[in-house]
Protein backbone atom coordinates (compact mmCIF):
# COMPACT_ATOMS: atom_id res chain seq x y z
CA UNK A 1 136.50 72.91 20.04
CA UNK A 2 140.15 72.97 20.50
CA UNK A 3 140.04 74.42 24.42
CA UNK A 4 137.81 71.11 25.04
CA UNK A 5 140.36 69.13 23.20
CA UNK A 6 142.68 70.02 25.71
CA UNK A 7 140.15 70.02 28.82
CA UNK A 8 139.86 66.58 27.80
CA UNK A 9 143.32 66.03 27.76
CA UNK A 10 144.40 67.83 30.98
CA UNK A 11 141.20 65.56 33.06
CA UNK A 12 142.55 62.34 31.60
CA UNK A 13 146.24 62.90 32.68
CA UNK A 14 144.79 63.74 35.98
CA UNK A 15 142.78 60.66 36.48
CA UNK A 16 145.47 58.50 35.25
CA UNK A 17 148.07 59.93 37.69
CA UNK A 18 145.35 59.48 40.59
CA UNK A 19 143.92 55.85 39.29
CA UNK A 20 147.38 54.53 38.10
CA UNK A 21 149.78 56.29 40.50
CA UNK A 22 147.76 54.74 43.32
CA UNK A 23 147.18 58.52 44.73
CA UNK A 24 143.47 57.50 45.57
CA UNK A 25 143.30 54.91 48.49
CA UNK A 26 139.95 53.59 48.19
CA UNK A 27 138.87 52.69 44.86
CA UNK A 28 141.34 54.08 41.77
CA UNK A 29 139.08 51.93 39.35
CA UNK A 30 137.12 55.27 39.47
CA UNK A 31 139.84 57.36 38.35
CA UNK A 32 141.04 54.54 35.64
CA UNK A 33 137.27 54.82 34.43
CA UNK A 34 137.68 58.60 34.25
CA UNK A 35 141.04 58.51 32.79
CA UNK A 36 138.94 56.28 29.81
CA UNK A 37 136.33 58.53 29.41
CA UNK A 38 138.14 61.76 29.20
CA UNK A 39 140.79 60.03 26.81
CA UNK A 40 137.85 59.03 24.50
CA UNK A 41 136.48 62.21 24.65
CA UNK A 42 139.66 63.84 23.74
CA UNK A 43 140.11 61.40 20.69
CA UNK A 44 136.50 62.28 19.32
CA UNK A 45 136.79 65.94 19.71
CA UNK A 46 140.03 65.67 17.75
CA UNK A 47 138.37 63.85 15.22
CA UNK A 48 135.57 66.02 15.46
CA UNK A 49 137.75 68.97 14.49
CA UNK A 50 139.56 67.73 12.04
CA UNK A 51 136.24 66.68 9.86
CA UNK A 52 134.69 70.27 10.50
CA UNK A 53 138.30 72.01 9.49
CA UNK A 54 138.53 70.11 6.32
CA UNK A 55 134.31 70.46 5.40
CA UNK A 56 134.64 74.67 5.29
């Protein structure tokens, strides 16, 4: 659960630096979406970890 931790982490510092940075031309609302996402996903997965460490 921890390499998807830092998937998460890696895809939302990605999309952030392509939404934010203004590397995609077109639409970076896309990538600002994504950078959301992934940063959620990162937070629960955490979180997710955490509870299942301290349950064994």
């Amino acid at each position: 659960m921890l390499r998807w931790s830092e998937i998460f982490l890696i895809m939302a510092l990605i999309a952030s630096l392509c939404g934010f940075g203004g590397m995609m031309g077109g639409d970076p609302t896309i990538a600002k979406i994504l950078f959301f996402i992934f940063t959620f996903l990162f937070i629960a997965s955490v979180v997710n970890r955490r509870q299942t460490r301290n349950a064994k």
